[in-house]
PDB file of N, CA and C in Angstrom:
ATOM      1  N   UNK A   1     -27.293 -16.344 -15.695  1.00  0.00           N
ATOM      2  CA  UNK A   1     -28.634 -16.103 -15.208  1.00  0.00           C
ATOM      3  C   UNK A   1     -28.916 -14.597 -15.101  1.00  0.00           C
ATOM      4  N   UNK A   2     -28.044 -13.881 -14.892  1.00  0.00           N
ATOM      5  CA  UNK A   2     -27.936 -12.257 -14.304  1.00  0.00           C
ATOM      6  C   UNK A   2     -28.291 -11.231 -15.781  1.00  0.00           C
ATOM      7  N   UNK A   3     -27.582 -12.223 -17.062  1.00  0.00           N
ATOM      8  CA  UNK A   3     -27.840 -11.893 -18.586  1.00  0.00           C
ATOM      9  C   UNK A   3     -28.913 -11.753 -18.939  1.00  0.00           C
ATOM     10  N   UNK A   4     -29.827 -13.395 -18.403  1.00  0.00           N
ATOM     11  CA  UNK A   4     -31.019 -13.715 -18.751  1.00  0.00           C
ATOM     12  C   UNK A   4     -31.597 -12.685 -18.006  1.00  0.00           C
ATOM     13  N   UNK A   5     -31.899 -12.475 -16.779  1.00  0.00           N
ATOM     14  CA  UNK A   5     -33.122 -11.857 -15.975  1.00  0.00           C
ATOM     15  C   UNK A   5     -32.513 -10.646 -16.619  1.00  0.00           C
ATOM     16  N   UNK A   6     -31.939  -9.961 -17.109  1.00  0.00           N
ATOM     17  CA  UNK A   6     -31.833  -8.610 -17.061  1.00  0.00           C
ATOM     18  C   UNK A   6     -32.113  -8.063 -18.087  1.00  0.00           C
ATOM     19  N   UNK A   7     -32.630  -9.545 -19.270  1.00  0.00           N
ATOM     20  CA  UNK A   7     -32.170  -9.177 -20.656  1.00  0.00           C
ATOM     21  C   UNK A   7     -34.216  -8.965 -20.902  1.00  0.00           C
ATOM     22  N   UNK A   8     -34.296 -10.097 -20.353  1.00  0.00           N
ATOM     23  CA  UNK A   8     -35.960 -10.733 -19.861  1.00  0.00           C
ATOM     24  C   UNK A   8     -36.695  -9.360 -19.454  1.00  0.00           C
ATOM     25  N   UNK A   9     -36.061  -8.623 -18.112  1.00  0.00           N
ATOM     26  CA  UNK A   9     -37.083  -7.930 -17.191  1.00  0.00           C
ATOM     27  C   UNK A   9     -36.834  -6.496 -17.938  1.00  0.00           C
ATOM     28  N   UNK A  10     -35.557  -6.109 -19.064  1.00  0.00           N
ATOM     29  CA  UNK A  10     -35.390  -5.180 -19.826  1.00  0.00           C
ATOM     30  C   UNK A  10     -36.515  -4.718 -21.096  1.00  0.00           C
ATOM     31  N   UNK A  11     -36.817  -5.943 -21.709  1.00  0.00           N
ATOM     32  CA  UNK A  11     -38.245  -6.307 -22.396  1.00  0.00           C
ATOM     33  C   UNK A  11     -39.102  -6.141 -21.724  1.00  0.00           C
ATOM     34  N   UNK A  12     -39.614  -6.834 -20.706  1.00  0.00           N
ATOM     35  CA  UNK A  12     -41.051  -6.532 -19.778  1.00  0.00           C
ATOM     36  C   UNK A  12     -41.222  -5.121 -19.576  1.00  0.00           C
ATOM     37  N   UNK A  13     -40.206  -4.425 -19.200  1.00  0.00           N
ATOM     38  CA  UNK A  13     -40.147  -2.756 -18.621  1.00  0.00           C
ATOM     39  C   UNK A  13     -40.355  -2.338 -20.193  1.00  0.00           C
ATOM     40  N   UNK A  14     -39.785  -2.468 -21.028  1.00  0.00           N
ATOM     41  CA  UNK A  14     -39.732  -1.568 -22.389  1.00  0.00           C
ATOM     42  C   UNK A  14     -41.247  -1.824 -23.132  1.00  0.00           C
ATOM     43  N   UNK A  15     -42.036  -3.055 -22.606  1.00  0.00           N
ATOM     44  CA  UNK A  15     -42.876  -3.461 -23.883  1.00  0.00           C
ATOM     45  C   UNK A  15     -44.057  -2.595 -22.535  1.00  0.00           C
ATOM     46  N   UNK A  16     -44.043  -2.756 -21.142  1.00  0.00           N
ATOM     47  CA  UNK A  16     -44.903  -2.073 -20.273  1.00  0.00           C
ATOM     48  C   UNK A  16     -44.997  -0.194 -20.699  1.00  0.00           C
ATOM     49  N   UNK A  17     -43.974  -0.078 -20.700  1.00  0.00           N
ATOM     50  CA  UNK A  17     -43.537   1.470 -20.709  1.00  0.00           C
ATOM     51  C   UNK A  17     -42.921   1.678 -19.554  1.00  0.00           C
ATOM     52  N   UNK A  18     -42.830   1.329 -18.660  1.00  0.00           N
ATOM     53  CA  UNK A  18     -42.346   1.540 -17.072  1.00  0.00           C
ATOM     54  C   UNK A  18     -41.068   1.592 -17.419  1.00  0.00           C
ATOM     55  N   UNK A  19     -40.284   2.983 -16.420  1.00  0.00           N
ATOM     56  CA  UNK A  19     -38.731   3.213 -16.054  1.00  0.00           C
ATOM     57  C   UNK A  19     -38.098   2.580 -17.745  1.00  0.00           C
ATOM     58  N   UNK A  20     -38.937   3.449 -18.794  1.00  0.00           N
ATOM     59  CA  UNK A  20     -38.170   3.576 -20.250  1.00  0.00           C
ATOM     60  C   UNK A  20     -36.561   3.836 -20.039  1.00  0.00           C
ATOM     61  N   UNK A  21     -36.244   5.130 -19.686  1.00  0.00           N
ATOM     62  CA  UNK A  21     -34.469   5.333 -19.688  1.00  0.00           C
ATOM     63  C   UNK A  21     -33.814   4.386 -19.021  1.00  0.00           C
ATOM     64  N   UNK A  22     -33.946   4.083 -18.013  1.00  0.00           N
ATOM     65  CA  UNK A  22     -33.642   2.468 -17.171  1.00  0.00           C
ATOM     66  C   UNK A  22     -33.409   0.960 -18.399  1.00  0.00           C
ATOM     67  N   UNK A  23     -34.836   0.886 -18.968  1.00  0.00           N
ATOM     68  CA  UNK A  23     -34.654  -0.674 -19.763  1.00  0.00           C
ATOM     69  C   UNK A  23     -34.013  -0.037 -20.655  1.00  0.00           C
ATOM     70  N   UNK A  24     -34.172   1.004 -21.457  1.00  0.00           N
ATOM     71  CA  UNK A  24     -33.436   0.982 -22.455  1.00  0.00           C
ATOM     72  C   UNK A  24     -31.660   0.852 -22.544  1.00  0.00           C
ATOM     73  N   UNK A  25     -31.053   1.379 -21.316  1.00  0.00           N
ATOM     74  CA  UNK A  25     -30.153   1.612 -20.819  1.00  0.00           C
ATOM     75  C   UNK A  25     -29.216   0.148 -20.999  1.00  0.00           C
ATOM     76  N   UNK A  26     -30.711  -0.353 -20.561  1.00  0.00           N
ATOM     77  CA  UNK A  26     -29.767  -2.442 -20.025  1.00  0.00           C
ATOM     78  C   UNK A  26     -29.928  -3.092 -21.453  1.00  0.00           C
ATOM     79  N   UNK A  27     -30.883  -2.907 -21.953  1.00  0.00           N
ATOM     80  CA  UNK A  27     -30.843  -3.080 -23.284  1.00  0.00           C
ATOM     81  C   UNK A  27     -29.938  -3.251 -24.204  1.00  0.00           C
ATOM     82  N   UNK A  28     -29.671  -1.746 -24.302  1.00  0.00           N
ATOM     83  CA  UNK A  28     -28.406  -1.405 -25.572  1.00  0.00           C
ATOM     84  C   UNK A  28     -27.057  -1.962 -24.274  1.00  0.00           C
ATOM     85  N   UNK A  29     -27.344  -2.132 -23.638  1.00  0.00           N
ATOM     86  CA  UNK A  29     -26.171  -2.709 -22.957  1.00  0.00           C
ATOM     87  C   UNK A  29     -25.508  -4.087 -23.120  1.00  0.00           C
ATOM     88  N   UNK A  30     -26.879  -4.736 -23.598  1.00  0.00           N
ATOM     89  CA  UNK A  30     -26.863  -6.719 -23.856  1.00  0.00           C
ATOM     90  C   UNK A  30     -26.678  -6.520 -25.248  1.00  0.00           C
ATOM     91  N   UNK A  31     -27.325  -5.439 -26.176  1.00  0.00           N
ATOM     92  CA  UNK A  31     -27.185  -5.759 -27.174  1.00  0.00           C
ATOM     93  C   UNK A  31     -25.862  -5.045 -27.964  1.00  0.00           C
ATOM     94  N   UNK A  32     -24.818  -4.226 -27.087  1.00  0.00           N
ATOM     95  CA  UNK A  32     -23.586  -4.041 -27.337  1.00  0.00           C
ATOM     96  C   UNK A  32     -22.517  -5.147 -26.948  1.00  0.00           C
ATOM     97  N   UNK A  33     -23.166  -5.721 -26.171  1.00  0.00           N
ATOM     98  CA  UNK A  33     -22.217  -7.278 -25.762  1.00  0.00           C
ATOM     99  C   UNK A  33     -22.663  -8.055 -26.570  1.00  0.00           C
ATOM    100  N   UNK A  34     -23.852  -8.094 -27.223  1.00  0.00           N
ATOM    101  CA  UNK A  34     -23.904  -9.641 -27.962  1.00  0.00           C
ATOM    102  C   UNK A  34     -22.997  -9.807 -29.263  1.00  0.00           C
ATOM    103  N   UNK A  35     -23.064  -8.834 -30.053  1.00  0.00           N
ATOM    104  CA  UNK A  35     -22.103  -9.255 -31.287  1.00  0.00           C
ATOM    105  C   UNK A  35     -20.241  -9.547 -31.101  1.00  0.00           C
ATOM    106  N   UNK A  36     -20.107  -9.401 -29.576  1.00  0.00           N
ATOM    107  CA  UNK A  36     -18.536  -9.431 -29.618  1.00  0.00           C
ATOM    108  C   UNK A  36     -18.780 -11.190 -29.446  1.00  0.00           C
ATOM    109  N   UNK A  37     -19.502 -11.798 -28.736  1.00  0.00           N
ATOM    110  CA  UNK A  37     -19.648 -13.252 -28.090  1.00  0.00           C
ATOM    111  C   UNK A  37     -19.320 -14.325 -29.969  1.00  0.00           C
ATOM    112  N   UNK A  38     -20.142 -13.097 -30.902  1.00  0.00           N
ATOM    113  CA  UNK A  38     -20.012 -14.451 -32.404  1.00  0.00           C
ATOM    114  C   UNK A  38     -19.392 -13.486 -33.134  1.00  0.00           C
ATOM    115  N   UNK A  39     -18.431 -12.594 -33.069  1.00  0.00           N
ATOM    116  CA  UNK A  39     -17.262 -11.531 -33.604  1.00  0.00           C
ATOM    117  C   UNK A  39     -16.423 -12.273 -34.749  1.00  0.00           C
ATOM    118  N   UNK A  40     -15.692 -13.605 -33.648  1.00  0.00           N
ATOM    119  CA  UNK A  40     -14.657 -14.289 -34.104  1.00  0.00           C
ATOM    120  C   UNK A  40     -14.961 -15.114 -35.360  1.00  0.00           C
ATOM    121  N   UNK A  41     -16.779 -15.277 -35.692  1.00  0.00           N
ATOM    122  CA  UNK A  41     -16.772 -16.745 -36.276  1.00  0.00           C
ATOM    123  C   UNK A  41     -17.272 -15.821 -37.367  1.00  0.00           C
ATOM    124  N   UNK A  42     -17.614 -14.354 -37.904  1.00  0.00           N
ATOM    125  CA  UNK A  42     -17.395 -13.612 -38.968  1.00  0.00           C
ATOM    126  C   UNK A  42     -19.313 -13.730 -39.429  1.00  0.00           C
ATOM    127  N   UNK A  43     -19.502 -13.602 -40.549  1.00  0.00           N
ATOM    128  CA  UNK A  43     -20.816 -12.890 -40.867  1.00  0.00           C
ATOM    129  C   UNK A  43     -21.715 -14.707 -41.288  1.00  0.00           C
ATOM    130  N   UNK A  44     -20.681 -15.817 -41.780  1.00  0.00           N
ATOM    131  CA  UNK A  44     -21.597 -16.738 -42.304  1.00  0.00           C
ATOM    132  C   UNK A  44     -22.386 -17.411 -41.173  1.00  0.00           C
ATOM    133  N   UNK A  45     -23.634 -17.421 -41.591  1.00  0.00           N
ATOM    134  CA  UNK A  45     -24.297 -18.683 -40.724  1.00  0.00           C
ATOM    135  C   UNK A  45     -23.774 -20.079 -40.226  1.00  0.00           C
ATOM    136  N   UNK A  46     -24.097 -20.408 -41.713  1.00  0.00           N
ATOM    137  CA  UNK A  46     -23.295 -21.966 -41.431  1.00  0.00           C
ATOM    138  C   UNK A  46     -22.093 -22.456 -40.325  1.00  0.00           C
ATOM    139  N   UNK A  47     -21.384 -21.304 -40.156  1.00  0.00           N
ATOM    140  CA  UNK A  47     -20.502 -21.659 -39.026  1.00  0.00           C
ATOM    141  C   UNK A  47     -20.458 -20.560 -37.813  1.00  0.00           C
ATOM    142  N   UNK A  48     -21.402 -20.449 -37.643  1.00  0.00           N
ATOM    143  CA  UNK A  48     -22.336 -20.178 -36.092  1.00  0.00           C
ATOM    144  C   UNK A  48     -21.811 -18.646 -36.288  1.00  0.00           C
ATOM    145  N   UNK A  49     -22.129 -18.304 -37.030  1.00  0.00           N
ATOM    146  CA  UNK A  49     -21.780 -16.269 -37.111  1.00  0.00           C
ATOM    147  C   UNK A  49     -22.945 -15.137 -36.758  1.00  0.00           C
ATOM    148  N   UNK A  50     -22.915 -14.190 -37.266  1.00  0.00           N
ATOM    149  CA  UNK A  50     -23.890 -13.589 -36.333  1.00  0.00           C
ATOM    150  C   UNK A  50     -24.877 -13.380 -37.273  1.00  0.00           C
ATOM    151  N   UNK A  51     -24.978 -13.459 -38.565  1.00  0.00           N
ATOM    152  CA  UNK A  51     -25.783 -12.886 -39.674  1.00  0.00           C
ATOM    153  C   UNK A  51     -27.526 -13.351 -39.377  1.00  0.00           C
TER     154      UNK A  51
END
């Protein structure tokens, strides 16, 4: 839930303009964690990868 709201209220702040260095911050933060979560299953779709 803490992913979601943070990932959610990171967008709202970035697409508002409000506290930019802040969302951007949490941002590249979710989106440096997301590619390790489908790392293992390599580039194809078909078997749930990240492409």
């Amino acid at each position: 839930m803490a992913a979601v709201g943070g990932r959610i209220g990171c967008g709202l702040l970035l697409a508002t303009g409000l506290l930019t260095p802040f969302a951007a911050t949490g941002a590249i933060g979710a989106m440096t964690v997301a590619p390790t979560v489908k790392w293992r299953d390599g580039l194809r779709v078909q078997n749930d990868g990240y492409e």
